[in-house]
C-alpha atoms as a PDB file:
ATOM      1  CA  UNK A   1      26.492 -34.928 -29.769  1.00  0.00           C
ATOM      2  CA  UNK A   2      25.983 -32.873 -26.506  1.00  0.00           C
ATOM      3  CA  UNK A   3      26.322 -35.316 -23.380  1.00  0.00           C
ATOM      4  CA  UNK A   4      23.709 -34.302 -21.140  1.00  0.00           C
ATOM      5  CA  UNK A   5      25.180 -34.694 -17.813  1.00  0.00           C
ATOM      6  CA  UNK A   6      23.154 -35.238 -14.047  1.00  0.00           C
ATOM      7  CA  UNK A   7      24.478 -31.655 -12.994  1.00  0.00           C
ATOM      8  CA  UNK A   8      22.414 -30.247 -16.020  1.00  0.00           C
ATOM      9  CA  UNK A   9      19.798 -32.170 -15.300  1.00  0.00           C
ATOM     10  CA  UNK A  10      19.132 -30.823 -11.403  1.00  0.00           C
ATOM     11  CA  UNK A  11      20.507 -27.317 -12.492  1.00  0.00           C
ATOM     12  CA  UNK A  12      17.420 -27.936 -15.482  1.00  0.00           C
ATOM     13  CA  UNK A  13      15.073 -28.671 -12.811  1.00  0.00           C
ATOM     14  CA  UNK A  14      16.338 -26.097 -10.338  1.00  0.00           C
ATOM     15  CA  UNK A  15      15.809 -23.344 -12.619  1.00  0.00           C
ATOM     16  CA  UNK A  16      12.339 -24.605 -14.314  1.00  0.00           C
ATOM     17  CA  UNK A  17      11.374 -24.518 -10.320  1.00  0.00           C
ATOM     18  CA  UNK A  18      12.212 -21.247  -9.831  1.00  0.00           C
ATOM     19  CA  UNK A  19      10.399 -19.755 -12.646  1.00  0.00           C
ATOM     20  CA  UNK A  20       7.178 -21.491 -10.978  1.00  0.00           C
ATOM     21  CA  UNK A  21       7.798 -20.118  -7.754  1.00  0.00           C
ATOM     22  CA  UNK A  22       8.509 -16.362  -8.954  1.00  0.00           C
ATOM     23  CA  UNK A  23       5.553 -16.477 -11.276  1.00  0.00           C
ATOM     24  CA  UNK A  24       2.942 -17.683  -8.543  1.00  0.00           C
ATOM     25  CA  UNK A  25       4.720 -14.975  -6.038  1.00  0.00           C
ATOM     26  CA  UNK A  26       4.114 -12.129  -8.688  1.00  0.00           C
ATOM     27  CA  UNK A  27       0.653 -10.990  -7.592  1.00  0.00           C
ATOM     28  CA  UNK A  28       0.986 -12.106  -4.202  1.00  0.00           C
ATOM     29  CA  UNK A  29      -0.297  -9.184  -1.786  1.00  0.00           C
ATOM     30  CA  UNK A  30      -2.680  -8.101  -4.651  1.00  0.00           C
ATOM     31  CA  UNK A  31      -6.325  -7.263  -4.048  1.00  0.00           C
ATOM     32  CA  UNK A  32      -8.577  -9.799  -5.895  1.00  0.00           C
ATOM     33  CA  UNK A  33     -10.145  -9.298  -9.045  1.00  0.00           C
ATOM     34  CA  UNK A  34     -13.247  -9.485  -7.880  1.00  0.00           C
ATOM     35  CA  UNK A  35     -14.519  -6.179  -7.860  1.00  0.00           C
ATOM     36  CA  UNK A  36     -15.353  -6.260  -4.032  1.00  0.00           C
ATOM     37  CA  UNK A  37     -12.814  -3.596  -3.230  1.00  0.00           C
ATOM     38  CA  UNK A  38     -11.770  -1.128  -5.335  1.00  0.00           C
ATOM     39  CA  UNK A  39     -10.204   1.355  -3.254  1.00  0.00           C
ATOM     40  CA  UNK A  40      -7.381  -0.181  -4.115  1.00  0.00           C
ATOM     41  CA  UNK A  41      -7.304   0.489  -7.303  1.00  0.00           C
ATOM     42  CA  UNK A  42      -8.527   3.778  -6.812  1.00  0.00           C
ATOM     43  CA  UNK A  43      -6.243   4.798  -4.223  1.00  0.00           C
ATOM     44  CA  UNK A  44      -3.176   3.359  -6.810  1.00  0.00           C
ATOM     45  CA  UNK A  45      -4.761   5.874  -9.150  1.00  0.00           C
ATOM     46  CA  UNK A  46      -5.068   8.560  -7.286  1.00  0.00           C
ATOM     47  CA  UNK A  47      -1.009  10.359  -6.639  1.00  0.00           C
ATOM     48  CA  UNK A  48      -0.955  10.995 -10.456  1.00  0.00           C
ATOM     49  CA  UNK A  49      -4.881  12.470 -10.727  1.00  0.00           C
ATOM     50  CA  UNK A  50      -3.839  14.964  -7.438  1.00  0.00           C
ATOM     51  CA  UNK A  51      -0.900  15.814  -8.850  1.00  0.00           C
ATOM     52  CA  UNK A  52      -2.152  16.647 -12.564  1.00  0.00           C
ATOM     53  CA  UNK A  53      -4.729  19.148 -10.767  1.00  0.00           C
ATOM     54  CA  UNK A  54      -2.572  20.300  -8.370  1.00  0.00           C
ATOM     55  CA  UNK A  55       0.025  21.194 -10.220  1.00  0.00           C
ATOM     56  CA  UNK A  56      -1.231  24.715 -11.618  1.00  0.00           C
ATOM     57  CA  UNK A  57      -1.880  25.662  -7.759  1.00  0.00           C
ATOM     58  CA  UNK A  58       1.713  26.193  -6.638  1.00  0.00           C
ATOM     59  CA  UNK A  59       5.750  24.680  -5.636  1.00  0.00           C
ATOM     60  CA  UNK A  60       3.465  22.374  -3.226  1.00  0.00           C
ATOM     61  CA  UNK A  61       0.724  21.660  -4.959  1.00  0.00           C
ATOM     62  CA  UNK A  62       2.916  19.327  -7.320  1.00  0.00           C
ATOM     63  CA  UNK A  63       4.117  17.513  -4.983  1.00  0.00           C
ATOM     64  CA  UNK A  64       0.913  16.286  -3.404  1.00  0.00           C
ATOM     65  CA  UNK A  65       0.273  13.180  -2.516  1.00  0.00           C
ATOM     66  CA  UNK A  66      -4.308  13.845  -1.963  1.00  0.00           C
ATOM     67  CA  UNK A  67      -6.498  15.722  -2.150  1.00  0.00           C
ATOM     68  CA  UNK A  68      -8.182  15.768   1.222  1.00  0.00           C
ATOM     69  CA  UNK A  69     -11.424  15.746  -0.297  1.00  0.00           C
ATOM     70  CA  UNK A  70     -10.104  12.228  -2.056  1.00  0.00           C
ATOM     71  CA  UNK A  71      -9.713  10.792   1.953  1.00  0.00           C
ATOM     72  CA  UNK A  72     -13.102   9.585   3.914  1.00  0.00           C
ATOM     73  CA  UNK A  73     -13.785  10.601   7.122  1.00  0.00           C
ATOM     74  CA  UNK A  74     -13.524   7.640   9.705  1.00  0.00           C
ATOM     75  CA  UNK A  75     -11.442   5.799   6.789  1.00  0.00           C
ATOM     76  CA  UNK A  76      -8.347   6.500   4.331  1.00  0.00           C
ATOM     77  CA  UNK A  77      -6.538   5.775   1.007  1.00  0.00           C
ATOM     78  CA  UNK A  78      -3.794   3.337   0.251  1.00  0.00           C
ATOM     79  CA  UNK A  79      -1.026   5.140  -2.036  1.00  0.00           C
ATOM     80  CA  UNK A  80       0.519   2.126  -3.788  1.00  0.00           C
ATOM     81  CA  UNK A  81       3.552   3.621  -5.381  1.00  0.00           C
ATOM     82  CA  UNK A  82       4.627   5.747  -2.443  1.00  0.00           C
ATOM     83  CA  UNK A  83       4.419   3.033   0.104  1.00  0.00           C
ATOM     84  CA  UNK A  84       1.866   5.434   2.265  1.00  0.00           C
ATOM     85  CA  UNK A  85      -1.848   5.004   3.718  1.00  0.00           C
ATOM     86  CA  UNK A  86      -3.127   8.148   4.743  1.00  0.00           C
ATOM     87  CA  UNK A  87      -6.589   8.282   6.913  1.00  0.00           C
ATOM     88  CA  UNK A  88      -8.938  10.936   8.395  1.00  0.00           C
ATOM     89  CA  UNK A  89      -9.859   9.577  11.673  1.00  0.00           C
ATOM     90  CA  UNK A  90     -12.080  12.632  12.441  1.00  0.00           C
ATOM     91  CA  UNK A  91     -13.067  14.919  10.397  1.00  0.00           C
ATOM     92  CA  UNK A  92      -9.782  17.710   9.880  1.00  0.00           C
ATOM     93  CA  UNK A  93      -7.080  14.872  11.152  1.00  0.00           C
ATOM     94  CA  UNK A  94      -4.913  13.422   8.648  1.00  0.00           C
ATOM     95  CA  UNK A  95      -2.459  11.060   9.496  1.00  0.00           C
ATOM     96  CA  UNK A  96       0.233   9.013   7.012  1.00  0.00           C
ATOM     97  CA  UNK A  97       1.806   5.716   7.632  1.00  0.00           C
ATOM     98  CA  UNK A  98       3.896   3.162   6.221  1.00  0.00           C
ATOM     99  CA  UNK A  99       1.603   1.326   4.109  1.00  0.00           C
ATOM    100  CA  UNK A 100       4.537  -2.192   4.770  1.00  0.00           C
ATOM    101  CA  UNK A 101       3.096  -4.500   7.186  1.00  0.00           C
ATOM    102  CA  UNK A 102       5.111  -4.735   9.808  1.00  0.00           C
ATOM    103  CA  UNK A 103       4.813  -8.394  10.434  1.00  0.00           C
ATOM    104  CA  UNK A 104       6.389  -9.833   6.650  1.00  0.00           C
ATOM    105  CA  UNK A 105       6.493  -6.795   4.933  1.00  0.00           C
ATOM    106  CA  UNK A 106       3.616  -7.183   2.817  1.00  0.00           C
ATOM    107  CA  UNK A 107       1.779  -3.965   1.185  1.00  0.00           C
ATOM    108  CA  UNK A 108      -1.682  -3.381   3.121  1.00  0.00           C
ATOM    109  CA  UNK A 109      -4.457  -3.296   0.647  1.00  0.00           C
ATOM    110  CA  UNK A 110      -7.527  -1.607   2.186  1.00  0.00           C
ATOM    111  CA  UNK A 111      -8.903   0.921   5.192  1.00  0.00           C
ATOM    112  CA  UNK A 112     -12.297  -0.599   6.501  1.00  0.00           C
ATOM    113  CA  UNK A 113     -13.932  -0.522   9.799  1.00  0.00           C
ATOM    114  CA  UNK A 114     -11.496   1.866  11.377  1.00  0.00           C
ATOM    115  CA  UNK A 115      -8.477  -0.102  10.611  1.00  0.00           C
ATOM    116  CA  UNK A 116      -5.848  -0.522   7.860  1.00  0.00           C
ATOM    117  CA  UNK A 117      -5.824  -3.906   6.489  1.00  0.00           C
ATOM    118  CA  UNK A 118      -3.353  -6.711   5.384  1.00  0.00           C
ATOM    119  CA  UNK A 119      -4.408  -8.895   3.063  1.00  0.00           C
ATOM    120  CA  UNK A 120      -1.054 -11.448   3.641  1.00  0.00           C
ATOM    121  CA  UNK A 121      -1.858 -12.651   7.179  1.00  0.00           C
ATOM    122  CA  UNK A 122      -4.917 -10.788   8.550  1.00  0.00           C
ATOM    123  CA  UNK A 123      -3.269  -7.992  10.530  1.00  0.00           C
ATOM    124  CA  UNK A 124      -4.947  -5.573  10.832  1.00  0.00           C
ATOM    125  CA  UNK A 125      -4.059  -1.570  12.291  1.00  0.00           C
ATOM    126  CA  UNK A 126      -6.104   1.281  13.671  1.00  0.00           C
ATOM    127  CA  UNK A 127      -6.476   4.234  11.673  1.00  0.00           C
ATOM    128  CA  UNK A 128      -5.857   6.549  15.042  1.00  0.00           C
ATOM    129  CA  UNK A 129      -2.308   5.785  15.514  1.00  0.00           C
ATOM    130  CA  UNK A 130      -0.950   2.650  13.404  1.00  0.00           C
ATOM    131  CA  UNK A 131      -1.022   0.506  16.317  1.00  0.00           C
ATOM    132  CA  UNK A 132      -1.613  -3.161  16.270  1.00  0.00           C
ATOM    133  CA  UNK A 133      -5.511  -4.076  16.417  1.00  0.00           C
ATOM    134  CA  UNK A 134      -5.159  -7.495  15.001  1.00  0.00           C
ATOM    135  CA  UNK A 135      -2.475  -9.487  14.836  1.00  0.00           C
ATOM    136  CA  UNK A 136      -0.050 -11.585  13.645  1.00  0.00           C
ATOM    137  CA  UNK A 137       1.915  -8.077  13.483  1.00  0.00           C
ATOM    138  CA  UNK A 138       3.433  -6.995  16.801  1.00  0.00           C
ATOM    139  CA  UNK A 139       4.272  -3.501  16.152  1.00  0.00           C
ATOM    140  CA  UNK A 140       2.251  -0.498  14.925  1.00  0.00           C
ATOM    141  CA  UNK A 141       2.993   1.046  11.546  1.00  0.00           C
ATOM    142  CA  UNK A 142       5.554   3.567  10.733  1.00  0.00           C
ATOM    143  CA  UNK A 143       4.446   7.139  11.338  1.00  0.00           C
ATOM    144  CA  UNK A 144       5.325   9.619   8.231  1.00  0.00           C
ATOM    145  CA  UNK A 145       5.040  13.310   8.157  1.00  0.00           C
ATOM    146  CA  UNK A 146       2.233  14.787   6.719  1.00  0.00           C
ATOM    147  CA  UNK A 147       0.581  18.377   6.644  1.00  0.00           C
ATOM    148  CA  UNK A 148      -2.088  20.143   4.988  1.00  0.00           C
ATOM    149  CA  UNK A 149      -1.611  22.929   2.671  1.00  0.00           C
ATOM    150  CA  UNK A 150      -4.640  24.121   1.723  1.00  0.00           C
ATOM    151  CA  UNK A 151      -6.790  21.041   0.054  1.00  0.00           C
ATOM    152  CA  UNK A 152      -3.656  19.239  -0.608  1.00  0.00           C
ATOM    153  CA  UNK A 153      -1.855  16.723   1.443  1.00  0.00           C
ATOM    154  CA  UNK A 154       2.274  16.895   1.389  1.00  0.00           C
ATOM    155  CA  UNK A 155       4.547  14.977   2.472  1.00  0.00           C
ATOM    156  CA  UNK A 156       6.841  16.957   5.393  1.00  0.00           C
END
């Protein structure tokens, strides 16, 4: 008969702790179920829709990140898998930023009201520039190359 032992008894509880803890954490950062913002999901659709069509147009095409028909003017689209938010402050200007929050590293979820939101702690950044509107964040968000070639967007 196995003697069960107070080390395997903590190490027991340790572990079945853990599993809690990395199971609530797994959709933390998501957007909510509840059908209020769906850009989102959209937007975590969208790299592999833009580069299915863009792919018979040319070396750059398949490497496009948007359309820039697929970004609203005076808003943007979060890009999930590459880590990118692009927006179209006015109409013609595209810009691309980290989509990692620069205050915990959280993904931001949604562009509304001119800024680029986080849904961990609130913080919020203007679409302009990537600079701090709302805080707890202290520093804007990282700038990435971008440029137009013809309808698509690319990264530089």
């Amino acid at each position: 008969m196995t003697e069960t032992t107070r080390r395997t008894v903590i190490l027991s509880a340790g572990g079945a702790g853990m599993a809690a803890v990395l199971t609530a954490c797994a959709g933390y950062g998501e957007p909510a179920a509840d059908g209020a913002d769906t850009s989102a999901t959209a937007a975590s659709q969208a790299p592999e829709a833009a580069e299915t069509s863009a792919g018979a147009e040319g070396s750059s095409g398949a490497n496009a990140l948007a359309k820039t028909a697929e970004i609203p003017e005076g808003g943007g689209k979060v890009f999930k898998d590459e880590k990118i938010v692009i927006t179209q402050p006015t109409a013609g200007e595209f810009k691309a930023f980290s989509s990692v929050c620069t205050h915990q590293g959280c993904d931001v979820d949604k562009i509304a009201d001119g800024t680029i939101d986080c849904p961990c702690h609130g913080s919020k950044f203007k679409i302009t520039d990537g600079s701090v509107a709302n805080g707890p964040a202290d520093k804007p968000l990282e700038e990435k190359a971008i440029k137009v070639d013809g309808d698509s967007i690319v990264l530089a």
